[in-house]
Protein backbone atom coordinates (compact mmCIF):
# COMPACT_ATOMS: atom_id res chain seq x y z
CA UNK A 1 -16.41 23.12 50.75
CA UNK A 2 -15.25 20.78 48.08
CA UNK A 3 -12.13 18.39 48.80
CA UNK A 4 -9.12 18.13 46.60
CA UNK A 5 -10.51 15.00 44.82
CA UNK A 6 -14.01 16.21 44.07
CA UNK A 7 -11.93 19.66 42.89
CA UNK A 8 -9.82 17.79 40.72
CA UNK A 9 -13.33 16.30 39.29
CA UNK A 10 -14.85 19.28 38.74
CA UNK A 11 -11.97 20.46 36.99
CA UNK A 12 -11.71 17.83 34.63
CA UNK A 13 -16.13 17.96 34.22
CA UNK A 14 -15.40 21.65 33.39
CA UNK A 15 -12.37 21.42 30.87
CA UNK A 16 -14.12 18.53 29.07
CA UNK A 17 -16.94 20.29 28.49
CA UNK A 18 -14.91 23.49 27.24
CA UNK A 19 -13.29 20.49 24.78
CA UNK A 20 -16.28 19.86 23.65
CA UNK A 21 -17.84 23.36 22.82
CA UNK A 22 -14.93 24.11 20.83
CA UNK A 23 -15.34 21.39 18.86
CA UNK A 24 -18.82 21.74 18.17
CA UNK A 25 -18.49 25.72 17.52
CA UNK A 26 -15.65 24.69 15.03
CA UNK A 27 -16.46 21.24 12.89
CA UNK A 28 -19.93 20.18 11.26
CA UNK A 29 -20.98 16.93 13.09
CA UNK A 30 -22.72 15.67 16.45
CA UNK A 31 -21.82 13.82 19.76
CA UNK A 32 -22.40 10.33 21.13
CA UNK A 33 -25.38 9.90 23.32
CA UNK A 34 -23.37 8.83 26.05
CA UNK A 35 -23.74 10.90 29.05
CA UNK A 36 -19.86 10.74 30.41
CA UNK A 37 -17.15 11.12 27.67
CA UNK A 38 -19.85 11.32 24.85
CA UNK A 39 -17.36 10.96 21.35
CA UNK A 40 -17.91 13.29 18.39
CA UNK A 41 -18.94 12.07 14.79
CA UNK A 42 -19.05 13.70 11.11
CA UNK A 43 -20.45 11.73 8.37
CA UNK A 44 -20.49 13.00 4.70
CA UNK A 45 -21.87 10.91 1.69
CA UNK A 46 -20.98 10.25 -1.87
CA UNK A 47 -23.08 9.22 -4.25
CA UNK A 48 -21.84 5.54 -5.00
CA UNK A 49 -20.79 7.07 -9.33
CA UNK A 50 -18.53 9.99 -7.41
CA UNK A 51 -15.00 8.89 -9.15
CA UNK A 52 -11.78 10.57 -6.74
CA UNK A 53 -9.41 11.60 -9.09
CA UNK A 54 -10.99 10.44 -11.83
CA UNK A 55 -11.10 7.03 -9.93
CA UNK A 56 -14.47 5.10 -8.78
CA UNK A 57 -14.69 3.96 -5.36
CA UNK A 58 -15.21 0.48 -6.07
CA UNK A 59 -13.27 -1.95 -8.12
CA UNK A 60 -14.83 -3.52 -11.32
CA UNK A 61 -14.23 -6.56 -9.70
CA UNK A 62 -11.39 -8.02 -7.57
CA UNK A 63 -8.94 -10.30 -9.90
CA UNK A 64 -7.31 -13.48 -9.33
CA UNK A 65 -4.77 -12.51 -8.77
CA UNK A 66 -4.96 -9.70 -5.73
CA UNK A 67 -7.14 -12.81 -4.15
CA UNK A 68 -4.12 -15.17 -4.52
CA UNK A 69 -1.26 -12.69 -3.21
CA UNK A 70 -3.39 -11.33 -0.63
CA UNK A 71 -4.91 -14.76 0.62
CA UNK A 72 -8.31 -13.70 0.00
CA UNK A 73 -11.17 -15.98 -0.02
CA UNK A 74 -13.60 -16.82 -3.46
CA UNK A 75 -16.23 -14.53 -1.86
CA UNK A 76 -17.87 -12.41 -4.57
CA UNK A 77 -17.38 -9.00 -2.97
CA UNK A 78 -20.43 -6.27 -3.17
CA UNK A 79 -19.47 -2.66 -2.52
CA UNK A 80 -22.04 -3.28 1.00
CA UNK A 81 -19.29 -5.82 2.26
CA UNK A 82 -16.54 -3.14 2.30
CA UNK A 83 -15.35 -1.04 4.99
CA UNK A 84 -12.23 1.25 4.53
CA UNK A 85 -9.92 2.22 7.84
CA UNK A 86 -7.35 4.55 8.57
CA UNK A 87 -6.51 5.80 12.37
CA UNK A 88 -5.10 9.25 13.76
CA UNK A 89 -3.43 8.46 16.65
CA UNK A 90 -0.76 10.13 19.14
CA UNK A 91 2.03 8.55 17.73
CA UNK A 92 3.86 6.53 14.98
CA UNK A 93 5.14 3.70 17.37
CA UNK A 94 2.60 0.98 18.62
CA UNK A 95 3.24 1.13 22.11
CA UNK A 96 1.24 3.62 25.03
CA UNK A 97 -0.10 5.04 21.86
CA UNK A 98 -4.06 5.37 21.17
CA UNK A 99 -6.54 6.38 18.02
CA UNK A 100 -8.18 9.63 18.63
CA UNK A 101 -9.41 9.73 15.37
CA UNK A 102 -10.94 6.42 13.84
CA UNK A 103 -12.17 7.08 9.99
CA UNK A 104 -13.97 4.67 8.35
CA UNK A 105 -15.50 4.64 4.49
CA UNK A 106 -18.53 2.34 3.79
CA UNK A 107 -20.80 1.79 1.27
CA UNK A 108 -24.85 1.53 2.32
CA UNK A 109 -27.89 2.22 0.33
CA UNK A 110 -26.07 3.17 -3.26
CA UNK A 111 -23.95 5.99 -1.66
CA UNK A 112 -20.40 5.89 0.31
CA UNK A 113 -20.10 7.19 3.29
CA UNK A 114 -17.29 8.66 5.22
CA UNK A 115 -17.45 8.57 8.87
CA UNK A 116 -14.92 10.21 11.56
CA UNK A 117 -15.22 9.03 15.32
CA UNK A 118 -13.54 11.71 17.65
CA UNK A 119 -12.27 12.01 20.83
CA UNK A 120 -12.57 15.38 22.36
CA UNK A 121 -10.70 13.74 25.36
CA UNK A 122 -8.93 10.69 25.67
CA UNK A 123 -11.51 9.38 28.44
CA UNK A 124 -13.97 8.97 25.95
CA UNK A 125 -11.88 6.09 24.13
CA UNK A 126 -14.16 3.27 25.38
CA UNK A 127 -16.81 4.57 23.75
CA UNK A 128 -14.94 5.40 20.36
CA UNK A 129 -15.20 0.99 19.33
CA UNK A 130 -19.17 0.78 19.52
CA UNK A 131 -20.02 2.20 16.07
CA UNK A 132 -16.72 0.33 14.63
CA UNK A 133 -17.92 -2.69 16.01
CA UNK A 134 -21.65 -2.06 14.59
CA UNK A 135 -20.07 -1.98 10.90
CA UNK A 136 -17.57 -4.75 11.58
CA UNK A 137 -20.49 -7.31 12.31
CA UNK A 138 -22.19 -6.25 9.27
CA UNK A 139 -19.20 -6.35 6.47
CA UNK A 140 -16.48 -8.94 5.45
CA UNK A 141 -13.81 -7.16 4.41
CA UNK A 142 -10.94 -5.10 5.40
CA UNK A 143 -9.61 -2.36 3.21
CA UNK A 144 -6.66 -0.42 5.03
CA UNK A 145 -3.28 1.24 3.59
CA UNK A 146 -0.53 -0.18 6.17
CA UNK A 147 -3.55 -1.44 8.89
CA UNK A 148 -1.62 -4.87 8.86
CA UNK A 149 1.44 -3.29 10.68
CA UNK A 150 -0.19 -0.44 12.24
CA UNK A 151 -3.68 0.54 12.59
CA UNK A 152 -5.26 -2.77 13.73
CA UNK A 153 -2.23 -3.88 16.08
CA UNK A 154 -3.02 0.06 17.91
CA UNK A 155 -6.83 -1.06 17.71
CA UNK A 156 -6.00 -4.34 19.38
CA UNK A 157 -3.37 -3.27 22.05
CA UNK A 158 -6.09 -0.79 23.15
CA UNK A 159 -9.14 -3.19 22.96
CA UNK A 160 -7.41 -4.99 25.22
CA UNK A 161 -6.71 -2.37 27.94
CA UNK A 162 -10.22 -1.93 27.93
CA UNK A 163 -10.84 -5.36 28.17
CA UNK A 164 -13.34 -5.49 24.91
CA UNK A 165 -13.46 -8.49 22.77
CA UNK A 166 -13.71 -7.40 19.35
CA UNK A 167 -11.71 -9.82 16.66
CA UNK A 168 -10.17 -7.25 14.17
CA UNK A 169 -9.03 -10.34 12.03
CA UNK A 170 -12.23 -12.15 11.50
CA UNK A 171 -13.06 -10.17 8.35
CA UNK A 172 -10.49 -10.63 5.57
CA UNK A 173 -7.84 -7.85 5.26
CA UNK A 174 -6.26 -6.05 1.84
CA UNK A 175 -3.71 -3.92 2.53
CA UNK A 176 -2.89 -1.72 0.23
CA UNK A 177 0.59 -0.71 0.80
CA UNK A 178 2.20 -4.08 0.43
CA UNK A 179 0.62 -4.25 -3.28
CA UNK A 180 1.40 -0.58 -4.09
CA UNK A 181 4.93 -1.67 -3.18
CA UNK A 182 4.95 -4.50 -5.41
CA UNK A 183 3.68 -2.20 -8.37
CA UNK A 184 5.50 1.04 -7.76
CA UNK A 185 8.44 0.53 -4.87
CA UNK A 186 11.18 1.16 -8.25
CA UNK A 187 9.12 4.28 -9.63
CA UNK A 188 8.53 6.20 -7.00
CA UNK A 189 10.56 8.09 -3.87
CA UNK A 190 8.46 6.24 -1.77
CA UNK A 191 5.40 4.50 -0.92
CA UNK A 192 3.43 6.87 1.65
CA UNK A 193 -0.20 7.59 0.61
CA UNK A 194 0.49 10.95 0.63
CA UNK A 195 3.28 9.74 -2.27
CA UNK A 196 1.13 7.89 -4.57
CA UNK A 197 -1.80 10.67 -4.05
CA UNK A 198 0.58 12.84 -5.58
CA UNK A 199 2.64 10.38 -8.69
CA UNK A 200 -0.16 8.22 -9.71
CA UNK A 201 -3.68 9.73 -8.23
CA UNK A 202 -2.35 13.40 -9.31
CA UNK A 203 -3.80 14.81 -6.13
CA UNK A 204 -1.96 17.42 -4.82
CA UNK A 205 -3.29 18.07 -1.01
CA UNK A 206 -4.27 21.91 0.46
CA UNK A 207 -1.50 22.72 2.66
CA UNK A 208 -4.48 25.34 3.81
CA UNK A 209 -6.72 22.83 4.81
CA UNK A 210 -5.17 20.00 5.37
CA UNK A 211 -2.27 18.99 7.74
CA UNK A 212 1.29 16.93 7.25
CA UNK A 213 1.21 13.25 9.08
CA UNK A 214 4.11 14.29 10.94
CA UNK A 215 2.43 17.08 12.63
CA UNK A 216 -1.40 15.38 13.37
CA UNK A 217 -0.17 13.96 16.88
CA UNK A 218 1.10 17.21 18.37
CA UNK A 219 -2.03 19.19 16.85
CA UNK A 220 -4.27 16.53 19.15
CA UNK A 221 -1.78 17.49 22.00
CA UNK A 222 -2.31 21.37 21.65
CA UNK A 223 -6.17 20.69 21.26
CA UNK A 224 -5.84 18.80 24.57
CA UNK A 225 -3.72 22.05 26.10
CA UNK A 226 -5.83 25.22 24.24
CA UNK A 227 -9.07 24.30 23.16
CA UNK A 228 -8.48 25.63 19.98
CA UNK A 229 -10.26 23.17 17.69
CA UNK A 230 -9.03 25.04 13.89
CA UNK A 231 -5.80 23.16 13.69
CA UNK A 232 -7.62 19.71 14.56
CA UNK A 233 -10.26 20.75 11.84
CA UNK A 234 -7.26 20.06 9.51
CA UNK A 235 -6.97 16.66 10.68
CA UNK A 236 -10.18 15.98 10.09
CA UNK A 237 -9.89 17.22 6.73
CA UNK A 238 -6.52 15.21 6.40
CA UNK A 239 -8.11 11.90 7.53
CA UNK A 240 -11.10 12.20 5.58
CA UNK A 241 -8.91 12.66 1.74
CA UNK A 242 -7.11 9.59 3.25
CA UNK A 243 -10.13 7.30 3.69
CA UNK A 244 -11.37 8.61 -0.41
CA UNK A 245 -8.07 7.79 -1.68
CA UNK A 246 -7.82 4.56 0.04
CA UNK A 247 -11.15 3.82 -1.49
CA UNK A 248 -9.90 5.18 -4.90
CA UNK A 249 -6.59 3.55 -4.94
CA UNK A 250 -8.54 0.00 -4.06
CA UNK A 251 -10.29 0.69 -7.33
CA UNK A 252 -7.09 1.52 -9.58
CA UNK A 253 -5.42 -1.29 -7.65
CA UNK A 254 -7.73 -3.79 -8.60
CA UNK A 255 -8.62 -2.57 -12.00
CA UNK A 256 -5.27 -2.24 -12.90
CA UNK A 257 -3.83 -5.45 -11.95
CA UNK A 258 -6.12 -7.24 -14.89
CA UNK A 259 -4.60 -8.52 -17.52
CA UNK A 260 -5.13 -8.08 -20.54
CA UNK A 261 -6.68 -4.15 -19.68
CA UNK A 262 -9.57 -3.25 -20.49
CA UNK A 263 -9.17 -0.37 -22.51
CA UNK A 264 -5.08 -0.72 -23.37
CA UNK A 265 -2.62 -0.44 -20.72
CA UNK A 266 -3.13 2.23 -17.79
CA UNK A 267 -0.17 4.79 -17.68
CA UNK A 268 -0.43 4.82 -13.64
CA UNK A 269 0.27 1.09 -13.34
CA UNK A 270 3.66 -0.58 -13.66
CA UNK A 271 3.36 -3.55 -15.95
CA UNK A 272 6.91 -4.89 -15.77
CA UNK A 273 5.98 -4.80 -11.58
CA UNK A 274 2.55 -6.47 -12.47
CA UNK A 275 4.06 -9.11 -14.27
CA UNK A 276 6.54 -9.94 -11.72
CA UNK A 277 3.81 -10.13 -9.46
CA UNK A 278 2.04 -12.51 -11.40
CA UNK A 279 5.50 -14.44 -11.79
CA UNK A 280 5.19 -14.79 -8.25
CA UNK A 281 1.47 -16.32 -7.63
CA UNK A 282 2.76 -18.76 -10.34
CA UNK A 283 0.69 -17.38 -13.43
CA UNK A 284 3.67 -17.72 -15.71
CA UNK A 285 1.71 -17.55 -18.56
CA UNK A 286 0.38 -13.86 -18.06
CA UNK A 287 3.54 -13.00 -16.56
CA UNK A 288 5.05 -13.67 -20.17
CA UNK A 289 2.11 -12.30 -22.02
CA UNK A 290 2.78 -8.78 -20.02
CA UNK A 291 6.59 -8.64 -21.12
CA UNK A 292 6.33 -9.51 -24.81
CA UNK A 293 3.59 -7.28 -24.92
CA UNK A 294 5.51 -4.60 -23.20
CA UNK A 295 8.91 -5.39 -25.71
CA UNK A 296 5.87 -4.98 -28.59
CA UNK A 297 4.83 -1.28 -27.28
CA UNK A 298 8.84 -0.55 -27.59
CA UNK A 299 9.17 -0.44 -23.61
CA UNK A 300 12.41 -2.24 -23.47
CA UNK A 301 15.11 -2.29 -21.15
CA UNK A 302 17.64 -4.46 -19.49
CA UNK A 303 15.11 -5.98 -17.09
CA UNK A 304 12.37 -6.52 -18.94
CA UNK A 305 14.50 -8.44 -21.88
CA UNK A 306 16.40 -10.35 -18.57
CA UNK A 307 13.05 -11.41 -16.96
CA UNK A 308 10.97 -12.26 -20.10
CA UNK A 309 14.54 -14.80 -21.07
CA UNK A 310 13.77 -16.54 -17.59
CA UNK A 311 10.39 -16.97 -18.16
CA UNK A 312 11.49 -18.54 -21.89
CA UNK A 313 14.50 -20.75 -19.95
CA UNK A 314 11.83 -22.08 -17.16
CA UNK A 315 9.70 -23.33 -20.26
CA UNK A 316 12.36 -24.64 -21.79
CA UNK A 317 12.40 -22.44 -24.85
CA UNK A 318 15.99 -21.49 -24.60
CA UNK A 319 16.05 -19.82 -28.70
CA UNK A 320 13.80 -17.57 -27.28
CA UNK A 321 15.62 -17.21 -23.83
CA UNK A 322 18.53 -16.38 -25.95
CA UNK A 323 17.54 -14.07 -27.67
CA UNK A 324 16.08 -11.72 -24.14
CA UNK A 325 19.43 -12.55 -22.58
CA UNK A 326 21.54 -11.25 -25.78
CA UNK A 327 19.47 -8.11 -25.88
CA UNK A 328 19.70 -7.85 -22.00
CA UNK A 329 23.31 -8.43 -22.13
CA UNK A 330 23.67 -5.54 -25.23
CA UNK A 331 22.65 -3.19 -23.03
CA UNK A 332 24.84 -3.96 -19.83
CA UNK A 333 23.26 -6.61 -17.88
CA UNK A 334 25.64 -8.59 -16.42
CA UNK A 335 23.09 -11.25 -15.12
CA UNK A 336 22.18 -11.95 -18.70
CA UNK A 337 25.19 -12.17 -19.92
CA UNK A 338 25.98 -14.86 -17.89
CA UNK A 339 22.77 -16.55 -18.62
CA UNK A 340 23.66 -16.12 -22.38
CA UNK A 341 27.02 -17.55 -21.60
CA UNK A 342 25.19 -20.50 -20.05
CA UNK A 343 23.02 -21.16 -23.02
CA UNK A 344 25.89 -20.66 -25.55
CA UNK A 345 28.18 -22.85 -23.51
CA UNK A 346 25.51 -25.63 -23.92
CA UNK A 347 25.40 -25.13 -27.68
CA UNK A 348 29.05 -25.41 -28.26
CA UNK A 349 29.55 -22.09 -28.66
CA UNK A 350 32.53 -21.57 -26.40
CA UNK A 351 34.13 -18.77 -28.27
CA UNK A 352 30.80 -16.43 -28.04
CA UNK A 353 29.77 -17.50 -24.31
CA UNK A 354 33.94 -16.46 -23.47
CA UNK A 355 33.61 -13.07 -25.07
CA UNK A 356 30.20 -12.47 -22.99
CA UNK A 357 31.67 -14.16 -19.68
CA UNK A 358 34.99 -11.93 -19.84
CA UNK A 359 32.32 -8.38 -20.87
CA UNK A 360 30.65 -9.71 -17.82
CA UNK A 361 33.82 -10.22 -15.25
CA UNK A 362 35.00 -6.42 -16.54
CA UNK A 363 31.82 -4.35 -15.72
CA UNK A 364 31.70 -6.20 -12.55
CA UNK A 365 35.24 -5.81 -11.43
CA UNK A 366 34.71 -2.25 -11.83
CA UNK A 367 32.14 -2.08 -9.40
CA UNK A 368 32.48 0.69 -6.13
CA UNK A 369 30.83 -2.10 -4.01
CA UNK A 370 32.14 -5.88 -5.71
CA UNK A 371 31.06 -9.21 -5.54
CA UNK A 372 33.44 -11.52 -4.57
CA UNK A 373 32.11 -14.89 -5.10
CA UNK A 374 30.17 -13.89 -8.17
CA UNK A 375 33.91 -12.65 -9.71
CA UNK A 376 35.69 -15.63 -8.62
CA UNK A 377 32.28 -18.10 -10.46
CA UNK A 378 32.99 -15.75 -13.70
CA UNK A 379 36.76 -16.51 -13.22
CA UNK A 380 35.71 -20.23 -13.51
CA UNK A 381 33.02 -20.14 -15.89
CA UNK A 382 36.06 -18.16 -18.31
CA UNK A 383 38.58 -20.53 -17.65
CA UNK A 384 36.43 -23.50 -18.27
CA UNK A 385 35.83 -22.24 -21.60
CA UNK A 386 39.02 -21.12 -22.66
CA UNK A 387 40.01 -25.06 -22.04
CA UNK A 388 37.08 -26.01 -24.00
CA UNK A 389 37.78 -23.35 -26.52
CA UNK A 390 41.49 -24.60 -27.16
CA UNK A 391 42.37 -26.65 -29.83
């Protein structure tokens, strides 16, 4: 007769192995070799031309300037130095959460390869790091959409429970969502993957194949309780579009963030975003170049004409900062009028720089939510120049 603890063993020997038939009756792919808590893989290739909505896989190159605001290194990246992450885990905190899913996309021998690591049951997590160690050692560099925050601070909290040294930040790391933010966080309702799949990819996903973020953690949780692998095939399927449009969006990323484009400006990428971005790694120069040439294609507005006269005023070419801070000013921007003031003040021209100060003091004193201080230094700026103004 068997005692409670070798029942309880048996148990849990019989309801993995139930876990495990399921899966294998219901997804394509093949288990571990390990005989206790084997994990289950699928790997599907792409040749390395396959474009993803209309998108290659790999980037032309990797500018200057993703290397500077990302901190990468000089390294000439090949497509073989790659390797593209993105978890499914029981949760969307850090903490007592794990990865039951870990998807990677690689590029070997002229095709790309997407590869899904799977645990039937949460005992098999030790073995889930081996083959993501085994591309780690053999690649340099990170791609990941929000891995920074998330993904590799789940990786590491759980490497460390079972105690397995494996440096996730020894490879440099782009993260994608911090530079789709810069590009598109004014354009779009948000910045989610699932987001930019949809505004700037055009991908629309199967709702009867695939499966809503929100929901992948309980489906793992009912897979746990049921056996019934069909909703976890969606995840699968979900995981896998996320690891091709990672890849994809790399591409547009890095393609698109050249300047000038190659082949005239991309509809999909944000130049007035792209030039602030430049603004910011201290390429003035192209950050100018983007704005007049965005004024030249007739995309003006308020911004554009305000940050292309601050660009002029930092170079000291304050006709032409002028002129972007009247235009800005003519259609509302209080900012520039008071830069215009500024200017016009300096030239003597207290009557004009009054008229744009008072325009200014108006549309903000009629604001729901007002700014106290700034009033009270247009209140100044006005009286200085009435006194200057008098006769």
């Amino acid at each position: 007769m068997l005692n409670m603890d070798q029942d309880r063993e048996l148990f849990g020997t019989e309801i993995k192995e139930l876990l495990q038939e399921s899966i294998k009756r219901t997804i394509e792919g093949e288990f571990s070799p390990h005989r206790d808590d084997p994990v289950f893989f699928t790997k599907e290739a792409y040749p390395l031309r396959t474009k993803i909505e209309g998108l290659p896989l790999f980037p032309s190159l990797i500018p200057d300037i993703v290397r500077s605001w990302a901190n990468l290194g000089e390294t000439t990246y090949k497509p073989e130095d790659v390797l593209v992450l993105d978890l499914e885990t029981t949760g969307l905190g850090r903490g007592g959460i794990f990865a039951f899913m870990i998807g990677l996309g690689y590029f070997e021998a002229g095709q790309f390869f997407v590869e899904q690591i799977f645990l039937p049951d949460p005992d098999a997590e030790e073995h889930s790091f081996e083959r993501l160690q085994e591309l780690m050692e053999r690649r340099s560099l990170l791609i990941t959409f929000n891995g920074k925050s998330f993904d590799v601070p789940v990786l590491e909290a759980r490497l460390l429970y079972h105690q397995i040294w494996l440096d996730l930040r020894a490879m440099e790391h782009l993260d994608l969502l911090h530079l789709a933010r810069r590009l598109w966080k004014r354009k779009l309702p948000s910045c989610a993957l699932e987001t930019i799949e949809f505004y700037i990819l055009g991908h629309i996903r199967d709702k009867e194949l695939d499966i809503s973020g929100g929901d992948v953690p309980q489906t793992y949780f009912n897979f746990l309780s049921t056996g019934d692998a069909e909703m976890v095939k969606r995840v699968f399927v979900h995981n896998h579009h996320d690891i091709l449009h990672t890849a994809a969006l790399f591409a547009l990323l890095c393609d698109g963030c050249k300047y000038p484009p190659e082949g005239g400006m991309d509809v999909r990428i944000d130049y007035h975003a792209l030039a602030l971005l430049y603004k910011s790694q201290g390429s003035l120069d192209i950050a100018r170049r983007v704005l007049i040439d965005l004024m030249a294609k007739g995309e003006l507005n308020a911004d554009i004409a305000l940050d292309l006269g601050l660009l002029y005023k930092k170079a000291q070419e304050m006709e032409n900062a002028l002129d972007c801070f009247q235009i800005a000013a003519a259609l509302d921007n209080t900012v520039a009028m008071i830069e215009a003031a500024k200017i016009l003040e300096r030239q003597k021209d207290f009557i004009a720089a009054e008229e744009l100060s008072k325009r200014a003091l108006f549309i903000e004193g009629g604001r729901f939510m007002q700014n106290h201080k700034l009033l009270a230094d247009i209140q100044k700026r006005i009286e200085r120049l009435m006194r200057k103004s008098s006769p």
